[in-house]
Each structure stands twice: as structure tokens, then as C-alpha cells.
Protein backbone atom coordinates (compact mmCIF):
# COMPACT_ATOMS: atom_id res chain seq x y z
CA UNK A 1 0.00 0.00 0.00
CA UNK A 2 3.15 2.30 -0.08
CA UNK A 3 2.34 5.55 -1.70
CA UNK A 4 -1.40 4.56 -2.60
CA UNK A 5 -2.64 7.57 -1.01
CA UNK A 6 0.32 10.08 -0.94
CA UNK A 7 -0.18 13.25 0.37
CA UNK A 8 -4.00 12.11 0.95
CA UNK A 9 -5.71 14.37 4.01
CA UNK A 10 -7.50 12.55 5.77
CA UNK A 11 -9.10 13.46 9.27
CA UNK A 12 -9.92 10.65 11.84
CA UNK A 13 -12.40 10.92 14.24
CA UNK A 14 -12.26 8.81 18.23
CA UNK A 15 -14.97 8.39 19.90
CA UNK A 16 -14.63 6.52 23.02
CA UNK A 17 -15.04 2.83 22.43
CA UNK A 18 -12.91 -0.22 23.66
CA UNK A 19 -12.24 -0.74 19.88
CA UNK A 20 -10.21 2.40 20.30
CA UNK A 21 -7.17 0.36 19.81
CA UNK A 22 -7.58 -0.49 16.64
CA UNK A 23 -7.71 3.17 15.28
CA UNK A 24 -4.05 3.29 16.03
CA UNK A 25 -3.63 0.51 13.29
CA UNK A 26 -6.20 2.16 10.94
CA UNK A 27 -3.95 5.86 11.06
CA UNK A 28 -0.70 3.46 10.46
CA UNK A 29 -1.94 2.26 7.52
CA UNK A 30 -3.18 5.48 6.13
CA UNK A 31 0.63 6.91 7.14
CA UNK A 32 2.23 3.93 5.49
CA UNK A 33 0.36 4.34 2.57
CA UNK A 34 0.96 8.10 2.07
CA UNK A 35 -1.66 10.17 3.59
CA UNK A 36 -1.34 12.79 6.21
CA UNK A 37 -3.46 12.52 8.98
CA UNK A 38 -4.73 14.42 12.00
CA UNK A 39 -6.84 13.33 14.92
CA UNK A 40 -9.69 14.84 16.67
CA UNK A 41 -10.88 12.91 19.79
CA UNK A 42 -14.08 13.41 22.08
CA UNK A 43 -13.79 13.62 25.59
CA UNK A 44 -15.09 10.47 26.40
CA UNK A 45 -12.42 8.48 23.92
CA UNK A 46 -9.44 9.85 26.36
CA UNK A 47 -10.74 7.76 28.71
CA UNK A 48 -9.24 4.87 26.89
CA UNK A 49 -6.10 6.37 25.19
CA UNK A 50 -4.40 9.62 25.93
CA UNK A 51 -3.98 11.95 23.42
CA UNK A 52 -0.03 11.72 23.41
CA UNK A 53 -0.70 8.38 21.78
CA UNK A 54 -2.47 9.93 18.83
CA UNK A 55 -0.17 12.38 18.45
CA UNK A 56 2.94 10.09 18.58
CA UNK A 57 1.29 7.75 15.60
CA UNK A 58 -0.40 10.71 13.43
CA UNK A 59 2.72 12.92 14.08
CA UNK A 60 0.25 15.92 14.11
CA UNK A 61 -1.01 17.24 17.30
CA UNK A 62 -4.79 15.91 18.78
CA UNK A 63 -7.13 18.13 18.40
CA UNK A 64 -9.55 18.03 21.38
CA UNK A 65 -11.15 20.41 24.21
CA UNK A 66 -7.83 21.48 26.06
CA UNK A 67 -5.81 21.49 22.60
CA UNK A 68 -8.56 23.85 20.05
CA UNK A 69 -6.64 26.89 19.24
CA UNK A 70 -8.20 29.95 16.79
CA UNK A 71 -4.43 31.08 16.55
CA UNK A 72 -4.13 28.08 13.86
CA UNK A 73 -6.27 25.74 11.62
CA UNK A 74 -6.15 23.22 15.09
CA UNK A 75 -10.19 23.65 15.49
CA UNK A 76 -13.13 22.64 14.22
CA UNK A 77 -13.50 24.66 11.22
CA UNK A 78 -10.15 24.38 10.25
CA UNK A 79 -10.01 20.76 11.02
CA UNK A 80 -13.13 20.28 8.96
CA UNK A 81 -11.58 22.32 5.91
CA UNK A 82 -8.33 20.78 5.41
CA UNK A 83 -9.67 16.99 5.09
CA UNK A 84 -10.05 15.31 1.85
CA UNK A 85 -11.98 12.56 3.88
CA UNK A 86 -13.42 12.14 7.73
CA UNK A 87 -13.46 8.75 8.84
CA UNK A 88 -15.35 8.33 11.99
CA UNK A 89 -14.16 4.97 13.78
CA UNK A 90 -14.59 3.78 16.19
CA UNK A 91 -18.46 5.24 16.24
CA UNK A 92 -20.71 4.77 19.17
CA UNK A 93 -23.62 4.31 18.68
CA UNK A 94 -24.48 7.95 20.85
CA UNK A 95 -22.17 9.38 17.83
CA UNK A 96 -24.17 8.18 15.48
CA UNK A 97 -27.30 8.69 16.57
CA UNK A 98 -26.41 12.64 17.19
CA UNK A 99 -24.78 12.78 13.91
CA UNK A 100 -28.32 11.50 11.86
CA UNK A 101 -30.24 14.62 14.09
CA UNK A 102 -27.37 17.02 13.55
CA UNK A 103 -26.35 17.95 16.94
CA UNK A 104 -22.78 19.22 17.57
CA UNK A 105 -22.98 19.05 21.63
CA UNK A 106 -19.19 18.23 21.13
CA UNK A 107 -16.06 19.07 19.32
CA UNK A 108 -16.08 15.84 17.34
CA UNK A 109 -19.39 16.97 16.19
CA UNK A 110 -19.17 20.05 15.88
CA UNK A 111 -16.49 19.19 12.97
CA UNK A 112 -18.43 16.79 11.74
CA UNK A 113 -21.27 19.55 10.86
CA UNK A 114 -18.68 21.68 9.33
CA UNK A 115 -17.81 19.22 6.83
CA UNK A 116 -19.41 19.06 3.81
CA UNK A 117 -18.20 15.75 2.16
CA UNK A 118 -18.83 11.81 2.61
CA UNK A 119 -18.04 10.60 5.84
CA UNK A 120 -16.31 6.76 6.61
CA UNK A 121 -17.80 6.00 9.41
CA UNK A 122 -17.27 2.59 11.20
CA UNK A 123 -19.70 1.54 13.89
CA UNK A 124 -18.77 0.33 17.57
CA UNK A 125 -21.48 -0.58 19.65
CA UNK A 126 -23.33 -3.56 22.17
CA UNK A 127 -25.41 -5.53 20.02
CA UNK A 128 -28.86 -3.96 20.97
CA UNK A 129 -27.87 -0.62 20.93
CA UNK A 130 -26.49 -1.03 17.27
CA UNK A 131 -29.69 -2.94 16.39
CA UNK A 132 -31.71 -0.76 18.16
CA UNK A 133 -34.43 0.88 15.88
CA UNK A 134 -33.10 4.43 16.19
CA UNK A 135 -29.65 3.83 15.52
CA UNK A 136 -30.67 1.24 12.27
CA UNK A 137 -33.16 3.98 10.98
CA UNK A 138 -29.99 6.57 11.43
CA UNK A 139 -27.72 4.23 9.69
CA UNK A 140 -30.26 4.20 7.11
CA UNK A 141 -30.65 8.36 6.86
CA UNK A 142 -26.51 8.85 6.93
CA UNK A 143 -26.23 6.45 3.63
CA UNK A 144 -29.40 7.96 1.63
CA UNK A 145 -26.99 10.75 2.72
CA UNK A 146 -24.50 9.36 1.00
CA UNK A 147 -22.28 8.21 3.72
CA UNK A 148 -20.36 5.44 3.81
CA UNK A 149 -20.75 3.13 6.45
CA UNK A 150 -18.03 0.41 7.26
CA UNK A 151 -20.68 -2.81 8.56
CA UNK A 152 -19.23 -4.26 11.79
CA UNK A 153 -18.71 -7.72 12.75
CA UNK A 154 -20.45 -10.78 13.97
CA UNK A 155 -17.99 -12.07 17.18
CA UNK A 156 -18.16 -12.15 20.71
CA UNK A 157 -17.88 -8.14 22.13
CA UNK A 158 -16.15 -6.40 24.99
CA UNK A 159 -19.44 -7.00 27.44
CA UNK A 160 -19.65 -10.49 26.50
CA UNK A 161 -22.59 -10.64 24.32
CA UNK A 162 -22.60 -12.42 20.94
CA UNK A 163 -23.39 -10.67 18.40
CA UNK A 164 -23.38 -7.58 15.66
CA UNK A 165 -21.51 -4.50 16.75
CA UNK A 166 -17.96 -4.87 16.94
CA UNK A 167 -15.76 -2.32 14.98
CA UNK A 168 -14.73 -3.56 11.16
CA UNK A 169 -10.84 -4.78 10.80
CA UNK A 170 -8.32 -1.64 9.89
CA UNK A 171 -7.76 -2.76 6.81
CA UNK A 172 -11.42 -3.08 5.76
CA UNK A 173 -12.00 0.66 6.80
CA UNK A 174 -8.26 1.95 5.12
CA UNK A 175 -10.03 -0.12 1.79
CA UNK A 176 -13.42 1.76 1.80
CA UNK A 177 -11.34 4.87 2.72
CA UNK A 178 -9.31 4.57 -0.14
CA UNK A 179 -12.01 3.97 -1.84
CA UNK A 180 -13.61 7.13 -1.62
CA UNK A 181 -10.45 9.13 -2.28
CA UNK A 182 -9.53 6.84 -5.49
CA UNK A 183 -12.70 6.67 -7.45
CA UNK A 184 -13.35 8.29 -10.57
CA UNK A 185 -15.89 8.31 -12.95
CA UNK A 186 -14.88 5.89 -15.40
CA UNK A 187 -14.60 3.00 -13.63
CA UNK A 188 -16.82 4.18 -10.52
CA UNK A 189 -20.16 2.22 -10.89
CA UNK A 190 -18.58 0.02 -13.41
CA UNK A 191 -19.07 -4.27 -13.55
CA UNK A 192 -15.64 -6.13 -13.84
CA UNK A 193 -15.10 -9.77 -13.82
CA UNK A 194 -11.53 -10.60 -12.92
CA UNK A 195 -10.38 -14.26 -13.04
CA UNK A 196 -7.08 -15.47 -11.17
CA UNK A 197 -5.34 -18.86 -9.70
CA UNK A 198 -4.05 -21.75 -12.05
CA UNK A 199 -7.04 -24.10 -12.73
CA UNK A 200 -6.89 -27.23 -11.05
CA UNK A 201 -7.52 -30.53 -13.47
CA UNK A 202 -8.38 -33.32 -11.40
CA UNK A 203 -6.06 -37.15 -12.29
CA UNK A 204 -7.86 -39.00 -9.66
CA UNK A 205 -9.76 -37.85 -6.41
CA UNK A 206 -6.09 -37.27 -4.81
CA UNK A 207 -4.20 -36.08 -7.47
CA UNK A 208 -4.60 -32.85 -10.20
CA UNK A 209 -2.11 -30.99 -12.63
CA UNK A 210 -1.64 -27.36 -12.22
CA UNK A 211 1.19 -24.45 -12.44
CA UNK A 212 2.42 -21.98 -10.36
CA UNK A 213 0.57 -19.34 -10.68
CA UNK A 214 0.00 -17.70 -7.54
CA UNK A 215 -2.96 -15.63 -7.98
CA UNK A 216 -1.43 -12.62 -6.42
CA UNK A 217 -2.07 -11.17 -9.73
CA UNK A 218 -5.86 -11.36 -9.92
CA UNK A 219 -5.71 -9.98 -6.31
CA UNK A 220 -4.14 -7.15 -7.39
CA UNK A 221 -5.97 -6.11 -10.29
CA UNK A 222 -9.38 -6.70 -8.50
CA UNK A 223 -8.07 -4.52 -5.53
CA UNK A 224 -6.99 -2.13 -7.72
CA UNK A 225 -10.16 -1.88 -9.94
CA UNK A 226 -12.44 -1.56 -6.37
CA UNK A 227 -10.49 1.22 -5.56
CA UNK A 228 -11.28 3.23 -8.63
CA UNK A 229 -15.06 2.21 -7.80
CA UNK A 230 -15.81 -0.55 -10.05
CA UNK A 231 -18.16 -3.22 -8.84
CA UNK A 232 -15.66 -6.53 -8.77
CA UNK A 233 -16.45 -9.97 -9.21
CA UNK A 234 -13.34 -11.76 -8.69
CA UNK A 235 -13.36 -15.76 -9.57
CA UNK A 236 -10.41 -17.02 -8.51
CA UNK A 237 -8.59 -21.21 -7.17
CA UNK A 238 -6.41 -19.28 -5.21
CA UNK A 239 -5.94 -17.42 -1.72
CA UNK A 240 -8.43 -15.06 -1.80
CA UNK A 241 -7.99 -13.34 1.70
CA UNK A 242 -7.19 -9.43 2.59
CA UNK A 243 -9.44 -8.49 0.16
CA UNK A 244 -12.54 -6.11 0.35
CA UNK A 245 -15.59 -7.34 2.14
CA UNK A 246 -17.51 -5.72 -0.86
CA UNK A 247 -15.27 -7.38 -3.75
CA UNK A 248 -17.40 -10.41 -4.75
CA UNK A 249 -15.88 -13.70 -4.58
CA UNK A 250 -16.33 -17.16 -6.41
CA UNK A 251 -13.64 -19.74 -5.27
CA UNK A 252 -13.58 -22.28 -8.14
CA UNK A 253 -11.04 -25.20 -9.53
CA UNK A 254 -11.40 -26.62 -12.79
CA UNK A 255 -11.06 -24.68 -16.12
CA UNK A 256 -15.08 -25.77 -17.07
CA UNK A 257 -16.55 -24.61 -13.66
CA UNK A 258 -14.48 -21.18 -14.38
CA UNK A 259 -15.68 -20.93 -17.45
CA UNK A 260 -19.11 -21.20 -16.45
CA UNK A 261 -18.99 -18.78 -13.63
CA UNK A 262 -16.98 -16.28 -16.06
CA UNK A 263 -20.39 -16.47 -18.18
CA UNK A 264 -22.79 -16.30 -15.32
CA UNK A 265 -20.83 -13.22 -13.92
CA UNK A 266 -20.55 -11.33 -17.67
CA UNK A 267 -24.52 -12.14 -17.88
CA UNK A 268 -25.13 -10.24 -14.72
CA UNK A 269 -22.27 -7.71 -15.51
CA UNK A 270 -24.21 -6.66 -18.30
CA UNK A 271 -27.32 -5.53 -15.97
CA UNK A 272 -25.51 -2.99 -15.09
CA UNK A 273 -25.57 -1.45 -11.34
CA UNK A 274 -28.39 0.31 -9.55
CA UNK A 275 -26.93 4.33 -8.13
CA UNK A 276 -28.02 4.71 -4.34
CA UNK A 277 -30.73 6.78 -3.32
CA UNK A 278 -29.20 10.38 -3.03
CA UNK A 279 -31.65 12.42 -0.97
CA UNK A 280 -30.99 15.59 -3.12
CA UNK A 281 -32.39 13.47 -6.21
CA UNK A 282 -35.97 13.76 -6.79
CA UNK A 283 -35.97 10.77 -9.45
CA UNK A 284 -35.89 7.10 -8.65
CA UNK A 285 -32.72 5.18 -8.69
CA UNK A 286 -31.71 4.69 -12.29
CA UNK A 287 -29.73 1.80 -13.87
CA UNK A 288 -26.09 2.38 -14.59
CA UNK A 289 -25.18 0.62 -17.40
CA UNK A 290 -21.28 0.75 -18.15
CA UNK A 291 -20.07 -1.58 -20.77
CA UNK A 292 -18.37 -4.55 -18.28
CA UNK A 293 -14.46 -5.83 -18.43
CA UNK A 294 -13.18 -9.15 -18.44
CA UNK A 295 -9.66 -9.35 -16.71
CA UNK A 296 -8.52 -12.68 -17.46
CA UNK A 297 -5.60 -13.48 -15.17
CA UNK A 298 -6.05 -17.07 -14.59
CA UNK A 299 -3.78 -19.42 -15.68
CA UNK A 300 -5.33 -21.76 -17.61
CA UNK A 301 -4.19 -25.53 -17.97
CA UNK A 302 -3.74 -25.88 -22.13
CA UNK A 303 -4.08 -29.58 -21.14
CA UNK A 304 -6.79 -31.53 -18.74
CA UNK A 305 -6.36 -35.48 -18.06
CA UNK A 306 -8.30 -37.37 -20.71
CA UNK A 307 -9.98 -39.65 -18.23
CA UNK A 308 -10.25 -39.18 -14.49
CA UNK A 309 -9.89 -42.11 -12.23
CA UNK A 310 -12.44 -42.46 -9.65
CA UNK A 311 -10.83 -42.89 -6.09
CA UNK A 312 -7.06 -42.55 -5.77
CA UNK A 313 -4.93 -44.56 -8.00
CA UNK A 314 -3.42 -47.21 -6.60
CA UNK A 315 0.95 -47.52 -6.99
CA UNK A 316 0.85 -51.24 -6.94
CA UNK A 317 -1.59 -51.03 -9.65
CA UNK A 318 0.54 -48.62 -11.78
CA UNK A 319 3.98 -50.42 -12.07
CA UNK A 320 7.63 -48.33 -12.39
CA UNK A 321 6.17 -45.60 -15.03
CA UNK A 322 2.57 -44.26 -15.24
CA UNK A 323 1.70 -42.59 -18.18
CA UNK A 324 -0.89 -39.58 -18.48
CA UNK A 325 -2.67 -39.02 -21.58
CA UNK A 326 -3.78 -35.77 -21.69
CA UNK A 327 -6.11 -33.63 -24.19
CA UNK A 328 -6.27 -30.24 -25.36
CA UNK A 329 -8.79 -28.24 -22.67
CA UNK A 330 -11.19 -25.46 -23.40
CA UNK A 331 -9.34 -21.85 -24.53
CA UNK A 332 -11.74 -19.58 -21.96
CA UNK A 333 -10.78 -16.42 -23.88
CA UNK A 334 -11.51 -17.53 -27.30
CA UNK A 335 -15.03 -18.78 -26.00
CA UNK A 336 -15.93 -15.87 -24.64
CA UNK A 337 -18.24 -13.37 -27.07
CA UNK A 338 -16.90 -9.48 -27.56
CA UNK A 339 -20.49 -8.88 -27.57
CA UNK A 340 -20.97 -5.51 -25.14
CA UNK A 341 -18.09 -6.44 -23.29
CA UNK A 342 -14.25 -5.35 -23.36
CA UNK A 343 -11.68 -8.36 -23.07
CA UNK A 344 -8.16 -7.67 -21.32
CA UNK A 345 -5.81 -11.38 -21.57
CA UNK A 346 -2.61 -11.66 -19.84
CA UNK A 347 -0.19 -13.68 -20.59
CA UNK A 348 3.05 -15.15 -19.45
CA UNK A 349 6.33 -16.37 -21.71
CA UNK A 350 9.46 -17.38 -20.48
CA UNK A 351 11.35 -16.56 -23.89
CA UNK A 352 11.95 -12.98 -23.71
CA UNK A 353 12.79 -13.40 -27.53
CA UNK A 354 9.34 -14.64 -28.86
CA UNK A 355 7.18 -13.38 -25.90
CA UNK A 356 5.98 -10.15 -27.73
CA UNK A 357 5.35 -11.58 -30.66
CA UNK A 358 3.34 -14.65 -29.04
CA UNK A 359 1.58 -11.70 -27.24
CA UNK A 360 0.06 -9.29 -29.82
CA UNK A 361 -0.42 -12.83 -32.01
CA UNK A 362 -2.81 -13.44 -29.48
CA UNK A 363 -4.05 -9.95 -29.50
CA UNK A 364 -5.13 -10.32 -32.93
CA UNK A 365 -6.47 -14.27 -32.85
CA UNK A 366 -8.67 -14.27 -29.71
CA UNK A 367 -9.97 -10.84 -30.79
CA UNK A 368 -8.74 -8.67 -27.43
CA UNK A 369 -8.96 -5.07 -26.56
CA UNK A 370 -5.45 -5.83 -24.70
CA UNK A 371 -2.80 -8.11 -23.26
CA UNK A 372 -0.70 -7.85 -20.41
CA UNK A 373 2.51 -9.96 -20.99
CA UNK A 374 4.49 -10.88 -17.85
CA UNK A 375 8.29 -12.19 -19.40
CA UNK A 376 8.63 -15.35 -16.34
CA UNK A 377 12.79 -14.85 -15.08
CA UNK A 378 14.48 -15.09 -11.94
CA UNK A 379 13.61 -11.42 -11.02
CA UNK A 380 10.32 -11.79 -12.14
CA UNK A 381 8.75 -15.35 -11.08
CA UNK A 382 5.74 -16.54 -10.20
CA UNK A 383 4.40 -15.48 -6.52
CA UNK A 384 6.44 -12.56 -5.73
CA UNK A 385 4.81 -9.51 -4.95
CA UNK A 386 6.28 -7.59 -7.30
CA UNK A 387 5.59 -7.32 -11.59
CA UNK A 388 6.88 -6.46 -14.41
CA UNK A 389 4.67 -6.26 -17.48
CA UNK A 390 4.57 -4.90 -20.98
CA UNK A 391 1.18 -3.17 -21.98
CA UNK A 392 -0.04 -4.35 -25.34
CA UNK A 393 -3.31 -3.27 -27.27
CA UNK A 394 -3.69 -2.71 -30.98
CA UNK A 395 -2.05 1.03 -31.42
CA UNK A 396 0.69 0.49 -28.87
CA UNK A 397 2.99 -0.90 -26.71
CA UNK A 398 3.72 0.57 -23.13
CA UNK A 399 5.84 -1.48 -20.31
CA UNK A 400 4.92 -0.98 -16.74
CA UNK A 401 8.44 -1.24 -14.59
CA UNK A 402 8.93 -3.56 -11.93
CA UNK A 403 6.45 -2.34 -9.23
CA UNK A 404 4.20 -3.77 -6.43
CA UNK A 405 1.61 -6.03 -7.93
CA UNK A 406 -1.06 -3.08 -6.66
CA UNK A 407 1.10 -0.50 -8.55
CA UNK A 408 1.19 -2.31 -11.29
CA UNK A 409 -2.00 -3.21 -11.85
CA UNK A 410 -3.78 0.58 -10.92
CA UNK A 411 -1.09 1.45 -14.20
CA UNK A 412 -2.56 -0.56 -16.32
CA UNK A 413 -6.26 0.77 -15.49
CA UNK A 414 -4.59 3.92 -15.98
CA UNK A 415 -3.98 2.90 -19.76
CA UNK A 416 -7.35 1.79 -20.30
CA UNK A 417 -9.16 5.07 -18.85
CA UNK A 418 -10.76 6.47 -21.71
């Protein structure tokens, strides 16, 4: 996430919740990944965490009832100005409710009714107070007002009770943070269908033929495309963890079921995506249709085992040498109509001499709008975190230097922006 958000302003807000603690995670990411950050705590939050702690982590001074000054922008006005985005978290429930009736009792929300954009904010509460009527009809009011709200967790909370209310992971609030800040309008409301993992062909109920492909890939380009707003479906046969709550996700194995889920998302792609009720908006919600992308990362076995044994296949049945017959498998890509859709292939070579060639051959033959060609060496192998790849579609030819994965992959959106 180095450098995702550089230079990013982002404002968090503490109210006082045992979650607390996991703010100070939520502002490291945000510093890792760039952004500046300042902290404005209510009273109640000090009770948990001093403000020294804040200011050690954010490296800006806490802004909070002893610390206000009108000599400098360390107020609520100010405060409220300089932020690109306000990310409330953790957020009582008492927050929440006051924010939805717009009462600034506090400093906290005091700055919160000077600021005049979306606002992240990530609930904290006891079960029955965050399921409480009034606080679910709030919820409700703050994302008609076009809020974003970061859903909490199912687990066992603070008091003991089991149930809804505990504060999102960090890394799920830094995503829909980013989020917001990232966006634009060419991908934002946009359907993608990103495919990732080597397919696994099944020998016998114990064994299967595969590669190496990692899937970091596919992870990367459907992190990357959520972040510019798109609506991701990401079918994948590898890890798909760390990822987006809101990212869609179909784990899958052989090349046919992938194919089939590939058409099933497209189908639905194609629908197009509903806007959210905006309460400035005297029309109904309208369809958004976008014309959908296929990212087709997956590396797909050119071979599948003719027949596959039922069981496990026994050694003593097999003798000293066991030979697979194999036959050519489905080509995904190929099979897939161009029909109100765009089509992005990637491929990977291992002869740097014939790679580009094999590329925009490919290009041309399984009619593609582009092709991301990853050259396989020893500084650029299969599950590092780190890519190098050469941008191909039919007017030119762009390479992407060695980068993080993420990197990589929001510079090759970049290229496709029209």
C-alpha cells in the first residue's frame, strides 16, 4: 500500500469505544500508505487512550477540548476544511445517533457539521444498541446521505454478548477509505469480472495438474479496480484473503466450472448497477449501465487429463512408469463473445525473444482489446509480490516497470481510462 494515497488528508475521528485500539492501526496504515493525517478525539475516547498516543502515531497534534486553538487551523473549522476525507471509527452508537439529528454538543461533532463531504464511518457498539431501531433507521438516513458506512462484525464483544456490533478490521475501513479518495468516474459504478489462480484438473480424487501461478495477480488487479469504484467480481482457485468485504468472490477449480462462472458473472455484468438513493435526487434510482471488463488473469491448464480415475490410483496397480494421456482443454478467452463487453488477456512467456510476438499474435487471434505480458525470469517469477509487465493493445505498446503487484495493476487501469 506504499504511496497509494500520498499526500491524501485525511481526518480521523475517536470516539470513546474499547475498539479504540484499533484506530491506532487504521492511522498506520493510512501513514504507510501516504496520507497525512490528524486526529480529533471526544472527551469520552481519552478515557481509553491519551492523546499523546495519537499524536505520537499521526505525528500531528490531537485536536480536542484542552488542545482547540483559533491562533491556527487546530479547530473545528479548520479541522473540517483541510480533510479530503473524515473517517469516523470507532463510532458509538451515541455518535451516530447525534450525527443522523445534527447535533454538535461536542467538538467531534461540531467538525463533523462543518464538513461538507462523505463521511467513513465505522460503527462500535453492544449488540442492541447497534440494532436498536433508532440507531438502524440513522444508519439508514446517513447512507441515503451518501455516507459510507463500514458494517461491523459478527464475534463475541467487549461485554460479552454475541453478536453484531464490533468495529470492522483496519484494513477493511483503510479499503473503503481509499475507496472514496480513489474513485473516478470511469470506472466508478462500473461491472468487472476478474479471473485469477491456475485451474486445477483433477487425475484422480487425490491427485490434479496445475502451475504456479500464484494468484497474487488477480488480487491485485481486483483490488486495484475496487479502488477506482468498479463493482468486482473476482473468480479465482487461489488465496483469496485481505481483500474487500464488498469485492465479490467465487472460489472455483477446474477450467469448465471457471468458465461457467466467467459467463454467469458477464450475464449479470451486463445488468448494469443500480446508483443509491441520493436524498438531493428527486428521481428514482436509475440503472447504470457501463459496458463490463473481463480481466482474465487465470492461468489456464492448455491440457486436462483425458480420463479421471475415480478414487485414488493405486501404486501397486501402476507399475515403475505411469503414463498420463492428456487432451487439449477449453481456450476460456476464445469462447468468450466481444459482444458488449471489453476483453483484457494476460499472458506469461518465459522466452523474452518470442514473448511479444506470441503476445500481440494473441491480440489479434482471440480478438482482445489488450494483453498484459508478464516475461517469467528469476527477477520476475511466479508469486512474488512484485511485476513487471509490458502493456499491449492494438495502437501500442507501453511497459509498466517492476512495481508492487497493486502498482502495477492501478497502471494498467490507468492505460485503459478512456
Amino acid at each position: 500500500m506504499d504511496g497509494l494515497l500520498t499526500d491524501k488528508k485525511i481526518v480521523v475521528g475517536i470516539t470513546g469505544s474499547i475498539a479504540i485500539y484499533k484506530s491506532l492501526e487504521l492511522i498506520r496504515l493510512f501513514i504507510k500508505s501516504g496520507a497525512k493525517v490528524r486526529v480529533i478525539m471526544s472527551e469520552s475516547a481519552k478515557e481509553f487512550i491519551t492523546p499523546l498516543t495519537f499524536e505520537a502515531i499521526s505525528q500531528n497534534i490531537v485536536l480536542h477540548k484542552e488542545s482547540e486553538s483559533w491562533a491556527n487551523d487546530n479547530n473545528h473549522i479548520g479541522l473540517a476544511k483541510w480533510a479530503n476525507i473524515f473517517v469516523i471509527a470507532p463510532a458509538t452508537a451515541n455518535t451516530i445517533n447525534k450525527i443522523g439529528a445534527g447535533i454538535a454538543d461536542n467538538l467531534l461533532l461540531e467538525t463533523i457539521l462543518a464538513y461538507d463531504k462523505t463521511l467513513i464511518i465505522a460503527p462500535s457498539a453492544n449488540t442492541k444498541m447497534y440494532l436498536n431501531p433508532n440507531t438502524t433507521a440513522t444508519l439508514k438516513k446517513l447512507k441515503v446521505f451518501g455516507h459510507t458506512i463500514v458494517e461491523p462484525q459478527k464475534k463475541l464483544l467487549a461485554c460479552n454478548d454475541e453478536g453484531i456490533g464490533a468495529m470492522a478490521e483496519p484494513l477493511e475501513i483503510f479499503y473503503q477509505s481509499a475507496r472514496e479518495l480513489l474513485k473516478n468516474d470511469y470506472w466508478h459504478n462500473r461491472r468487472v469480472v476478474v479471473s485469477g489462480g491456475g485451474t486445477i484438473e483433477k487425475i484422480d480424487d487425490i491427485r490434479y495438474i496445475s502451475n504456479f501461478s500464484s494468484g497474487k495477480m488477480a488480487n491485485a488487479v481486483a483490488l486495484a479496480l475496487y479502488l477506482k469504484g468498479c463493482d468486482v467480481c473476482l473468480i479465482s482457485t487461489k488465496n483469496m484473503s485481505n481483500l474487500p468485504n464488498d469485492i465479490y468472490k467465487i472460489e472455483t477449480q477446474s477450467t469448465k466450472d471457471m468458465f461457467l462462472y466467467i459467463q454467469k458473472s458477464i450475464e449479470v455484468a451486463k445488468k448494469g448497477v443500480m446508483t443509491k438513493i441520493d436524498i438531493n435526487d428527486t428521481e428514482a434510482p436509475k440503472i447504470i449501465k457501463k459496458k463490463p471488463y473481463l480481466f482474465m488473469v487465470a492461468a489456464v491448464s492448455d491440457f486436462i487429463p483425458k480420463n479421471v480415475k475415480q478414487g485414488k490410483i493405486k501404486k501397486e496397480e501402476i507399475g515403475e512408469t505411469f503414463t498420463l494421456e492428456l487432451r487439449k482443454n477449453i481456450d476460456i478467452l476464445s469462447n468468450i463473445s466481444n459482444d458488449g463487453i471489453f476483453k483484457i488477456g494476460f499472458k506469461a512467456e518465459t522466452d523474452e525473444k518470442s514473448a511479444m510476438e506470441n503476445a500481440k499474435k494473441i491480440l489479434i487471434k482471440k480478438n482482445l482489446d489488450a494483453v498484459c505480458l508478464n516475461i517469467i525470469s528469476k527477477d520476475n517469477d511466479f508469486g512474488t509480490d512484485f511485476n513487471e509487465i509490458h502493456f499491449i493493445d492494438k495502437n501500442y505498446t507501453q511497459t509498466i516497470k517492476k512495481d508492487t503487484k497493486l502498482n502495477v495493476a492501478l497502471n494498467i487501469l490507468n492505460f485503459l481510462e478512456i
